[in-house]
PDB file of N, CA and C in Angstrom:
ATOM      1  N   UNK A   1       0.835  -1.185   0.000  1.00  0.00           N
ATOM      2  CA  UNK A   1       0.000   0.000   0.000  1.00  0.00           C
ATOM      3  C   UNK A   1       0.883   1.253   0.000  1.00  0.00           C
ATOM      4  N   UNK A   2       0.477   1.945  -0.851  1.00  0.00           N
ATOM      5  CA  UNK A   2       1.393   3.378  -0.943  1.00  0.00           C
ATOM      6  C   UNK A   2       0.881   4.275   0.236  1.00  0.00           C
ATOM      7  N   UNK A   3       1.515   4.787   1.185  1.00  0.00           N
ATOM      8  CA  UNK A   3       1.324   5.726   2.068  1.00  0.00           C
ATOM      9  C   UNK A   3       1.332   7.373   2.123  1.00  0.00           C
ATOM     10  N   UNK A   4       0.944   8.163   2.419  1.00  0.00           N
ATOM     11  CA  UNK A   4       1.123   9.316   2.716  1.00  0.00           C
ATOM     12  C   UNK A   4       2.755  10.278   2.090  1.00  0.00           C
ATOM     13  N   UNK A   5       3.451   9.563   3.065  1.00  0.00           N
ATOM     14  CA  UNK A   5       4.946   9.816   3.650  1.00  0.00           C
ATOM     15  C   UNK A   5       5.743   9.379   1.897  1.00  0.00           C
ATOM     16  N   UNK A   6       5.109   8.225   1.200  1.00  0.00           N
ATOM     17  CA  UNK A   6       5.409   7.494   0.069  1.00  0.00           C
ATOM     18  C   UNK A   6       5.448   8.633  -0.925  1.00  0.00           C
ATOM     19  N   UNK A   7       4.248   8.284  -0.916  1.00  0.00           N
ATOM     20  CA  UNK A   7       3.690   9.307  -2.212  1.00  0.00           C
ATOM     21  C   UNK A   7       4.687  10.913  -2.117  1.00  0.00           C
ATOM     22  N   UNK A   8       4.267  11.546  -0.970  1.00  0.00           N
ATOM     23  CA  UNK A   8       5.104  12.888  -1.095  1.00  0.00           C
ATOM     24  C   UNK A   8       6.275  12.738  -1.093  1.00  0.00           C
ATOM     25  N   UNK A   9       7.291  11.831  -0.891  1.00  0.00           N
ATOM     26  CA  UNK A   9       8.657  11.870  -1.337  1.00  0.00           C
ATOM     27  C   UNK A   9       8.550  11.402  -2.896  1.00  0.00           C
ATOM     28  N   UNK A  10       7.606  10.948  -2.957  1.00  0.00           N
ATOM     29  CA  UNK A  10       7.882  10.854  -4.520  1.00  0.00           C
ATOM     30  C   UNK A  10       7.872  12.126  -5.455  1.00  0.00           C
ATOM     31  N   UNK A  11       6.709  12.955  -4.801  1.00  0.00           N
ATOM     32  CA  UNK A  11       6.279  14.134  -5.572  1.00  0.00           C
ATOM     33  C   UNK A  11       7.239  15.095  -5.219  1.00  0.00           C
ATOM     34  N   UNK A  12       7.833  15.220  -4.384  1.00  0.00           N
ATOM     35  CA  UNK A  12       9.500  16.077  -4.125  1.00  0.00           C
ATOM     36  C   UNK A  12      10.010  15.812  -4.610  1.00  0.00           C
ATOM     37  N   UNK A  13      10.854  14.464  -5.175  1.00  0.00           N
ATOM     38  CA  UNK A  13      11.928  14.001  -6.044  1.00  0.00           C
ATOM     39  C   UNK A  13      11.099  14.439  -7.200  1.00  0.00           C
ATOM     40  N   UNK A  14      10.101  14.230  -7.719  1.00  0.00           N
ATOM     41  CA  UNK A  14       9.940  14.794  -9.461  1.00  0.00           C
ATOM     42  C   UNK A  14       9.986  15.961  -9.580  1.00  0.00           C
ATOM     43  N   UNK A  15       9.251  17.198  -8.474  1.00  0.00           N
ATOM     44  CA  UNK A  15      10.087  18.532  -8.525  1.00  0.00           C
ATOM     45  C   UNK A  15      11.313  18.226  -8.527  1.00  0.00           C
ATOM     46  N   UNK A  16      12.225  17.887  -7.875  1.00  0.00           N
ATOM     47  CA  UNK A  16      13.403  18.234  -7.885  1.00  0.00           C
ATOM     48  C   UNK A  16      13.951  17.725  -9.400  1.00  0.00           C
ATOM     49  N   UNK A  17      13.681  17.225 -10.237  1.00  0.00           N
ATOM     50  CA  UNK A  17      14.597  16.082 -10.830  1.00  0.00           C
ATOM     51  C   UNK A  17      13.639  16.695 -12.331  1.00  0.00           C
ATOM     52  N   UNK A  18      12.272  17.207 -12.193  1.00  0.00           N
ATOM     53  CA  UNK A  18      11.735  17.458 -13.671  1.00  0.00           C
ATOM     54  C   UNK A  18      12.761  18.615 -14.563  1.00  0.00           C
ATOM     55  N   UNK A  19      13.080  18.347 -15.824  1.00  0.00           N
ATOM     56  CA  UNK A  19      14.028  19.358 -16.123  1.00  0.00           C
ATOM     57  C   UNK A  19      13.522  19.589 -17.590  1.00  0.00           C
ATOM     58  N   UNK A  20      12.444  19.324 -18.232  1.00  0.00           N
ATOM     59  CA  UNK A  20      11.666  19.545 -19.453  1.00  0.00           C
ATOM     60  C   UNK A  20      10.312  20.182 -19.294  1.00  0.00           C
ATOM     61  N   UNK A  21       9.850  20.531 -20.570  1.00  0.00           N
ATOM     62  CA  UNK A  21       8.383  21.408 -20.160  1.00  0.00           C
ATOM     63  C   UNK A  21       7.356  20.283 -19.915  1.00  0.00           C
ATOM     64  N   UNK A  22       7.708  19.013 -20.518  1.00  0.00           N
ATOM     65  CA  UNK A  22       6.106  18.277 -20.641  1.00  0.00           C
ATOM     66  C   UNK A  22       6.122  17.708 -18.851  1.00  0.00           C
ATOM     67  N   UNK A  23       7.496  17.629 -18.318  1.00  0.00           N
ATOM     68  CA  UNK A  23       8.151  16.611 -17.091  1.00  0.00           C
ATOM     69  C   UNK A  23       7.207  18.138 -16.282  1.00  0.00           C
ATOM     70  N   UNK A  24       7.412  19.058 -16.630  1.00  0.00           N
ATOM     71  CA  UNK A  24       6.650  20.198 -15.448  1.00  0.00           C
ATOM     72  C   UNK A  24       5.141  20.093 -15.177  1.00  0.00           C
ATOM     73  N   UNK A  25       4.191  19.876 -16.814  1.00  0.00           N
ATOM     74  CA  UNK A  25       3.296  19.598 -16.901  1.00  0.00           C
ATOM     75  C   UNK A  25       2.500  18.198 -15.962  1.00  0.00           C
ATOM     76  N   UNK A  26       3.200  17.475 -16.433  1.00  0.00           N
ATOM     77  CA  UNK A  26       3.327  16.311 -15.398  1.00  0.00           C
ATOM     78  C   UNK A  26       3.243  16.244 -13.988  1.00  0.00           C
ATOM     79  N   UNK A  27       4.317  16.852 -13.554  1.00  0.00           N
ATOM     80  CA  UNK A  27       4.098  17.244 -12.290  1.00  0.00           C
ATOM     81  C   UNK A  27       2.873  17.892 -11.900  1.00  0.00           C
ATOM     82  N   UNK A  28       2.892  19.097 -12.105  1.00  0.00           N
ATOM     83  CA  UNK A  28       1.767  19.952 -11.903  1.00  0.00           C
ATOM     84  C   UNK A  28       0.650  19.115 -12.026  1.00  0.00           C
ATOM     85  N   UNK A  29       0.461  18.131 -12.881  1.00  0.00           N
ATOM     86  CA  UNK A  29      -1.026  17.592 -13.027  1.00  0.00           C
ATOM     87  C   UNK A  29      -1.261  16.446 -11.826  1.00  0.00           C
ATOM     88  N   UNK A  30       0.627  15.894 -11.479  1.00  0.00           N
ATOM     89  CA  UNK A  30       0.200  15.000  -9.773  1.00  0.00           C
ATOM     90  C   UNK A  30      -0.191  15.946  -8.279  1.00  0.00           C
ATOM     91  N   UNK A  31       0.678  17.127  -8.714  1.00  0.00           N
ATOM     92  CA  UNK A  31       0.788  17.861  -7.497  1.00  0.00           C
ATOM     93  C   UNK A  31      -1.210  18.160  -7.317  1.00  0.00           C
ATOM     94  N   UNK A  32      -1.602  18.947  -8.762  1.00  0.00           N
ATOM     95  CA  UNK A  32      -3.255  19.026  -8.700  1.00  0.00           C
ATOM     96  C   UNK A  32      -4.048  17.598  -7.894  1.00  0.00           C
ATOM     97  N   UNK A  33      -3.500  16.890  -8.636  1.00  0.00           N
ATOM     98  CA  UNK A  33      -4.408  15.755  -8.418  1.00  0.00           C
ATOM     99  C   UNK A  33      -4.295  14.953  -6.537  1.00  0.00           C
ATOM    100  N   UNK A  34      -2.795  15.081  -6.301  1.00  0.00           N
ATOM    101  CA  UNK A  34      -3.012  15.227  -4.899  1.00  0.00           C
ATOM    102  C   UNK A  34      -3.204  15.738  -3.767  1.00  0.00           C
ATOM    103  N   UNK A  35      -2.814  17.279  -4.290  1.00  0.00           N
ATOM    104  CA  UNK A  35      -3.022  18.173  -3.034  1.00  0.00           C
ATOM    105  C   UNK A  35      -4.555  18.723  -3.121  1.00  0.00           C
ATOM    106  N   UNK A  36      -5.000  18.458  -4.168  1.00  0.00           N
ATOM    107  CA  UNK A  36      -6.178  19.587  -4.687  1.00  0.00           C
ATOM    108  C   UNK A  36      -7.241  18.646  -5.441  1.00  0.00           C
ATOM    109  N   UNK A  37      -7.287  17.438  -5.263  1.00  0.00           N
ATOM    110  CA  UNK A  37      -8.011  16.468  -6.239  1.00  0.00           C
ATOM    111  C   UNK A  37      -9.362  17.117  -7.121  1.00  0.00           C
ATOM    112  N   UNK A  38      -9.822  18.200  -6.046  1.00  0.00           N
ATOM    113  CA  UNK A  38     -11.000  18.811  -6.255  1.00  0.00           C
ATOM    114  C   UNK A  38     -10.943  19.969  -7.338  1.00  0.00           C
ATOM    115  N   UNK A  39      -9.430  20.316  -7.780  1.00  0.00           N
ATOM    116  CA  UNK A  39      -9.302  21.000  -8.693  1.00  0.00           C
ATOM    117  C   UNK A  39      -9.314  20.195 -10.317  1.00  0.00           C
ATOM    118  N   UNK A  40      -8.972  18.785 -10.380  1.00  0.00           N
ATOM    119  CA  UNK A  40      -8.176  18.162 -11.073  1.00  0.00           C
ATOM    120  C   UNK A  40      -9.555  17.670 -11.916  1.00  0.00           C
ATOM    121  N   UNK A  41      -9.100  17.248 -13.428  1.00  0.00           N
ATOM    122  CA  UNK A  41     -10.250  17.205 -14.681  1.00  0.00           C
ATOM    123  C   UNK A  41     -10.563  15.980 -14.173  1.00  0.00           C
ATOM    124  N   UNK A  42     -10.651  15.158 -13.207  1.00  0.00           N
ATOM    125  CA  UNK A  42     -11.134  13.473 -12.589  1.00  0.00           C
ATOM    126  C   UNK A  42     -12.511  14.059 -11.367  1.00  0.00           C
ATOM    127  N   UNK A  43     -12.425  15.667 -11.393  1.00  0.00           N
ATOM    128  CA  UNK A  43     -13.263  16.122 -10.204  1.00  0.00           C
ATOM    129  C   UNK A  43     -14.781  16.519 -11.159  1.00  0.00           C
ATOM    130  N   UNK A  44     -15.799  15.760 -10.629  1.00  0.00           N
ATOM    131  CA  UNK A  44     -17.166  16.739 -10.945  1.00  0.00           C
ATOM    132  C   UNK A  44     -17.221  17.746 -10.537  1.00  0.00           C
ATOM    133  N   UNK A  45     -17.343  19.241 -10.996  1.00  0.00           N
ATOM    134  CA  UNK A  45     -17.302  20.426 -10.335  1.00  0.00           C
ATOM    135  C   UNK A  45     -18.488  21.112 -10.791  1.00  0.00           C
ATOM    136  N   UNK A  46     -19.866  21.508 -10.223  1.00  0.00           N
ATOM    137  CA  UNK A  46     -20.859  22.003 -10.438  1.00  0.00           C
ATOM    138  C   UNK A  46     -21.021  23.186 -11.012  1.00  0.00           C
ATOM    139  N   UNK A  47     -19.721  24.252 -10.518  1.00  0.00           N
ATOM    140  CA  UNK A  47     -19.621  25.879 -10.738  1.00  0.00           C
ATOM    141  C   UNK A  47     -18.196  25.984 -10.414  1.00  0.00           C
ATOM    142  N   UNK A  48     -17.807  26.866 -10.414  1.00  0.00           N
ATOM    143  CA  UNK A  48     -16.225  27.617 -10.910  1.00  0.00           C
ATOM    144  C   UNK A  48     -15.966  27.752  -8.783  1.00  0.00           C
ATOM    145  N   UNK A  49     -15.212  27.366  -8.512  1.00  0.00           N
ATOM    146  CA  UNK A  49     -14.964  27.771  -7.118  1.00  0.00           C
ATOM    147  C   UNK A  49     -14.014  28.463  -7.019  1.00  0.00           C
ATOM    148  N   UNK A  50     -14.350  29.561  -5.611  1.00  0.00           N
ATOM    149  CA  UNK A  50     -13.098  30.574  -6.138  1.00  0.00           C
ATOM    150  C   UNK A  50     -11.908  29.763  -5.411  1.00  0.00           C
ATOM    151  N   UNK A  51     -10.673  30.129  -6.061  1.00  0.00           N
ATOM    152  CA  UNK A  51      -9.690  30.079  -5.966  1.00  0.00           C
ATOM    153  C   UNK A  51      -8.513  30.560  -4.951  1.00  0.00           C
ATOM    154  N   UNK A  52      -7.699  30.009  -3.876  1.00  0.00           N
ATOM    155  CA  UNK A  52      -7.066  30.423  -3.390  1.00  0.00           C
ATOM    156  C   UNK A  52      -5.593  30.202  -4.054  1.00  0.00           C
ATOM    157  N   UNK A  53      -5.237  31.020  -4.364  1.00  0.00           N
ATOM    158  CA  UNK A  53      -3.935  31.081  -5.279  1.00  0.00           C
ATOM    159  C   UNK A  53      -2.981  30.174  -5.292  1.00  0.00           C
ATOM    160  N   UNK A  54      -2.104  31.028  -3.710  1.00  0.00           N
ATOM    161  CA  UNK A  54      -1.856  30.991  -2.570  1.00  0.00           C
ATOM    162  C   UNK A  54      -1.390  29.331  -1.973  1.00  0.00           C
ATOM    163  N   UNK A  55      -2.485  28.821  -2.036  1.00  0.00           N
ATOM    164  CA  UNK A  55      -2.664  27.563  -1.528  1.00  0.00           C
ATOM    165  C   UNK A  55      -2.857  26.563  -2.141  1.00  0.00           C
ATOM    166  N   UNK A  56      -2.266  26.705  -3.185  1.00  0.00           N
ATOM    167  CA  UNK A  56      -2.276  25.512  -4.767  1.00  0.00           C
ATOM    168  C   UNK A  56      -0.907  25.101  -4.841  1.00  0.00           C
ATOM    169  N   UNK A  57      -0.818  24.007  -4.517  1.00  0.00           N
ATOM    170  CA  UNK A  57       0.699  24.020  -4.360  1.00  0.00           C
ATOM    171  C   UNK A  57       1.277  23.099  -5.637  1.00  0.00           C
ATOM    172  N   UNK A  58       0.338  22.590  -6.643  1.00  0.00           N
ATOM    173  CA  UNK A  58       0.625  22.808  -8.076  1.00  0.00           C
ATOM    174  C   UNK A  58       1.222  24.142  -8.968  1.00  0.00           C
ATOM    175  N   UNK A  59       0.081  25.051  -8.356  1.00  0.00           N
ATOM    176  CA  UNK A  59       0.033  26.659  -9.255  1.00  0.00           C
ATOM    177  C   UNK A  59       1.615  27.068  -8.576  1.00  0.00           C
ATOM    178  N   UNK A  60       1.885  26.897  -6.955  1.00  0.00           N
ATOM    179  CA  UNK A  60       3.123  27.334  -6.576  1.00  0.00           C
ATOM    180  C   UNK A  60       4.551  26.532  -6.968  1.00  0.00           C
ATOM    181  N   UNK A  61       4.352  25.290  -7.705  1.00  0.00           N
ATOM    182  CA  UNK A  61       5.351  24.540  -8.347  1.00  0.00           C
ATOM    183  C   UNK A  61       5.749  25.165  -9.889  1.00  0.00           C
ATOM    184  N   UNK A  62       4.600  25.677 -10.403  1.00  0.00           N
ATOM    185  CA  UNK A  62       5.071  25.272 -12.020  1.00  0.00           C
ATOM    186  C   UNK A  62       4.974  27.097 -12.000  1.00  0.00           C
ATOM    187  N   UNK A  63       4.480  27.717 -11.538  1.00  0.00           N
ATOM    188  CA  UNK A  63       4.821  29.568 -11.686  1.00  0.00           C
ATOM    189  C   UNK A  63       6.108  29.703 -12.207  1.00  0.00           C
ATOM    190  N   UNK A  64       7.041  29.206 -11.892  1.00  0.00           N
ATOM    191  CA  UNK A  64       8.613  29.669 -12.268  1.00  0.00           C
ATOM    192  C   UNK A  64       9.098  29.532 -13.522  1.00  0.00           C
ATOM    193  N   UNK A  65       7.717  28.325 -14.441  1.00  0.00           N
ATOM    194  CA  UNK A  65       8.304  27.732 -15.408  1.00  0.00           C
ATOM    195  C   UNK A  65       7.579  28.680 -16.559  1.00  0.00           C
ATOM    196  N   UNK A  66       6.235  29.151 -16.100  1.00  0.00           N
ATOM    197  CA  UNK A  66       5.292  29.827 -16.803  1.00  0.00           C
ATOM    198  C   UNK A  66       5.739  31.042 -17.340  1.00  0.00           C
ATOM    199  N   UNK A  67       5.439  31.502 -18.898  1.00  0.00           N
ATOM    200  CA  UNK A  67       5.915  32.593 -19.620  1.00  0.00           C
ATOM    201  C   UNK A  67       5.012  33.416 -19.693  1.00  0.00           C
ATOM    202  N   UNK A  68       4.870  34.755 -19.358  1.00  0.00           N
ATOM    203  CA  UNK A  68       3.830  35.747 -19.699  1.00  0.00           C
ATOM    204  C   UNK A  68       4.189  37.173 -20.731  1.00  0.00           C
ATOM    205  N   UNK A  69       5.756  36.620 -20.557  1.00  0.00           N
ATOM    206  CA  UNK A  69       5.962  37.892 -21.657  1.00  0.00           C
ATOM    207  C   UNK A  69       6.102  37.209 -23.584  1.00  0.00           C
ATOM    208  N   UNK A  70       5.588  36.300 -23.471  1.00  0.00           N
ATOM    209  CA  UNK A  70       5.749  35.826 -24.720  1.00  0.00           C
ATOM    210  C   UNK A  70       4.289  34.762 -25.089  1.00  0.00           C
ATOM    211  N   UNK A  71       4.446  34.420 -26.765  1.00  0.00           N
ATOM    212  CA  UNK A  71       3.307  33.842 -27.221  1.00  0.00           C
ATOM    213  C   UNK A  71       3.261  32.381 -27.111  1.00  0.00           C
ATOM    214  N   UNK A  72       4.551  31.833 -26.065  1.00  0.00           N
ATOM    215  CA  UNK A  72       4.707  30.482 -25.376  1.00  0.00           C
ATOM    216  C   UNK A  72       4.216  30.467 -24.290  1.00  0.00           C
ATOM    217  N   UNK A  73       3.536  29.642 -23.993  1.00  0.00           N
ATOM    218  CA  UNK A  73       3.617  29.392 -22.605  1.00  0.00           C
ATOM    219  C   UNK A  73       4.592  28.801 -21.340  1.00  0.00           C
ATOM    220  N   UNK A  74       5.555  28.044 -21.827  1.00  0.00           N
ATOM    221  CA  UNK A  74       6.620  27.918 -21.150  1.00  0.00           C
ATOM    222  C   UNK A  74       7.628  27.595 -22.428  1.00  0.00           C
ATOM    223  N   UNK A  75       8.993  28.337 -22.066  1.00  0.00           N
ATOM    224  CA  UNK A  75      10.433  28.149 -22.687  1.00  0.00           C
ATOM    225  C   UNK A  75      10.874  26.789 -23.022  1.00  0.00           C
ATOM    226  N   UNK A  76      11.696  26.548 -23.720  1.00  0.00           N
ATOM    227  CA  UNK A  76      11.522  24.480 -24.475  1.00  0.00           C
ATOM    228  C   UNK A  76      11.111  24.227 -25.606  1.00  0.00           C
ATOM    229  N   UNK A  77      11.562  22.924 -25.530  1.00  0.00           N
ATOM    230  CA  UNK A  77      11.161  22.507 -27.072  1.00  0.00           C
ATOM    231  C   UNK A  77       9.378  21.489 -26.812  1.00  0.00           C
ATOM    232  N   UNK A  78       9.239  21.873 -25.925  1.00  0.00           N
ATOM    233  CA  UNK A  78       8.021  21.424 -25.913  1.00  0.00           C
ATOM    234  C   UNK A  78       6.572  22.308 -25.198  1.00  0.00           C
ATOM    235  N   UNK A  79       5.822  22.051 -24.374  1.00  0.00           N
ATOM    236  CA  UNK A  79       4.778  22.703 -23.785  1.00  0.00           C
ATOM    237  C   UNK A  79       4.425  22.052 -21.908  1.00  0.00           C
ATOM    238  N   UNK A  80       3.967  22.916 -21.195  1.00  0.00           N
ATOM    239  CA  UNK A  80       2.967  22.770 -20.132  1.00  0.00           C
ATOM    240  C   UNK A  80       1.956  21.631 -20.662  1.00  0.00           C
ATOM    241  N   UNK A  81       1.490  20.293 -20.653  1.00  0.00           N
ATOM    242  CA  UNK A  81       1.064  19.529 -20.954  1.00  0.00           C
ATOM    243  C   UNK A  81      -0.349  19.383 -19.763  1.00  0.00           C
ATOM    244  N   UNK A  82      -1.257  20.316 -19.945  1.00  0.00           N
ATOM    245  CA  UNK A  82      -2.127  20.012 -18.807  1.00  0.00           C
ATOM    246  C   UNK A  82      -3.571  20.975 -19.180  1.00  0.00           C
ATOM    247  N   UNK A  83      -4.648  19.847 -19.198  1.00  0.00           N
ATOM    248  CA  UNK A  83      -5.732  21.236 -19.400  1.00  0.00           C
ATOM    249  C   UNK A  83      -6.253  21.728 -18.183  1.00  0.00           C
ATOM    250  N   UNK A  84      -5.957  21.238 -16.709  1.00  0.00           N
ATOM    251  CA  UNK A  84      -6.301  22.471 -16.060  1.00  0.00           C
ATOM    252  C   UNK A  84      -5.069  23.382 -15.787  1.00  0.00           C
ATOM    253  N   UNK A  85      -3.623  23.171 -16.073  1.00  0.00           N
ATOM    254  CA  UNK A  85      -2.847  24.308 -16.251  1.00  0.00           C
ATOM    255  C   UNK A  85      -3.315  25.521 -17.343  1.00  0.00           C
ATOM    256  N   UNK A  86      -4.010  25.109 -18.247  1.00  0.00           N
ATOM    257  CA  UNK A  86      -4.758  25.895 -19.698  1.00  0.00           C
ATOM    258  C   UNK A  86      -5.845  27.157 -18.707  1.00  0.00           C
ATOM    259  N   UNK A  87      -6.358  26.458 -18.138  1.00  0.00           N
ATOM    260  CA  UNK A  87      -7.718  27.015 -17.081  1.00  0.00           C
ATOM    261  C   UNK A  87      -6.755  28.027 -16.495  1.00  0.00           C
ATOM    262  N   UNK A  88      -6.214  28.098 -15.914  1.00  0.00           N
ATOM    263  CA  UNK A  88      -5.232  28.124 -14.690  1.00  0.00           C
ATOM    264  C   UNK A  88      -4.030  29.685 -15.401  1.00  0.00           C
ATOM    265  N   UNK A  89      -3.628  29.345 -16.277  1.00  0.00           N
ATOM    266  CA  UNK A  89      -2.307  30.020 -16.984  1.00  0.00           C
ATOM    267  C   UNK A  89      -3.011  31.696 -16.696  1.00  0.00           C
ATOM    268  N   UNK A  90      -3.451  32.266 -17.263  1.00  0.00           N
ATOM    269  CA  UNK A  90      -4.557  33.610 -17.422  1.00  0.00           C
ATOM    270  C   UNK A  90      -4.339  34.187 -16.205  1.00  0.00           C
ATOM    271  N   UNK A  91      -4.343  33.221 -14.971  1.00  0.00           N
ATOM    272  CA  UNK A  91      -4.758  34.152 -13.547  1.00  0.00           C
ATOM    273  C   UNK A  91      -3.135  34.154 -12.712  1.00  0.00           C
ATOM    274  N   UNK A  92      -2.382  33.368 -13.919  1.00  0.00           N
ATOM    275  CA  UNK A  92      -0.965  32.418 -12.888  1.00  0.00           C
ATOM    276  C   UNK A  92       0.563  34.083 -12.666  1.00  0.00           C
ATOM    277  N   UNK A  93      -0.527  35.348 -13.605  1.00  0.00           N
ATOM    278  CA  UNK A  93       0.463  36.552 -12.800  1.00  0.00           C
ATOM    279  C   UNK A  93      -0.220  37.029 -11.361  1.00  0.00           C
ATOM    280  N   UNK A  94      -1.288  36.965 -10.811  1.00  0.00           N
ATOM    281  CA  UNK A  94      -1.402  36.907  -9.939  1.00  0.00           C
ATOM    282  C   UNK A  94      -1.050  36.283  -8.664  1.00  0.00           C
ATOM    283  N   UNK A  95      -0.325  35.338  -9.148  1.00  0.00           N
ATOM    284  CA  UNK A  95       0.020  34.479  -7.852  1.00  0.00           C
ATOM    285  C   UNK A  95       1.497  35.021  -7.541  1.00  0.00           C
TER     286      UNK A  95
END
């Protein structure tokens, strides 16, 4: 059985160790899916809930990677691989 303690050393080592755009995407879509399940495209969501920025600790992983001064979304030979990063990108200078 995978535990608690398991799982989040896992999700620390792939921050630490992701070094491509799709490997960020990736991440971001475990970090959603575990810290935030309720954010993640596996969640029924009735209406738009507001958002604590802040406290997304997906949105606070992949910010560094995110481009706003250009018509990329992140730098690479590839992309942010995630449609609720897509949702998400628009509001991600606010954070």
């Amino acid at each position: 059985m995978l535990t608690n303690s398991l799982l989040e050393n896992v999700l620390a080592t792939a921050q630490e160790t992701a070094t491509h755009s799709w490997e960020y995407g990736v991440v971001f879509e475990a970090l959603l899916e575990y810290y935030d399940p309720q954010l993640s495209v596996f969640h029924r969501a009735t209406n738009n809930p507001e958002l604590d920025f802040e406290r997304i600790k997906a949105l606070q992983y992949v910010k560094q990677f995110i481009r706003t001064d250009s018509t990329s979304l992140c730098e690479g030979n590839g992309m942010l691989v995630s449609p609720c990063l897509a949702l998400f990108s628009n509001k991600i200078h606010d954070i």
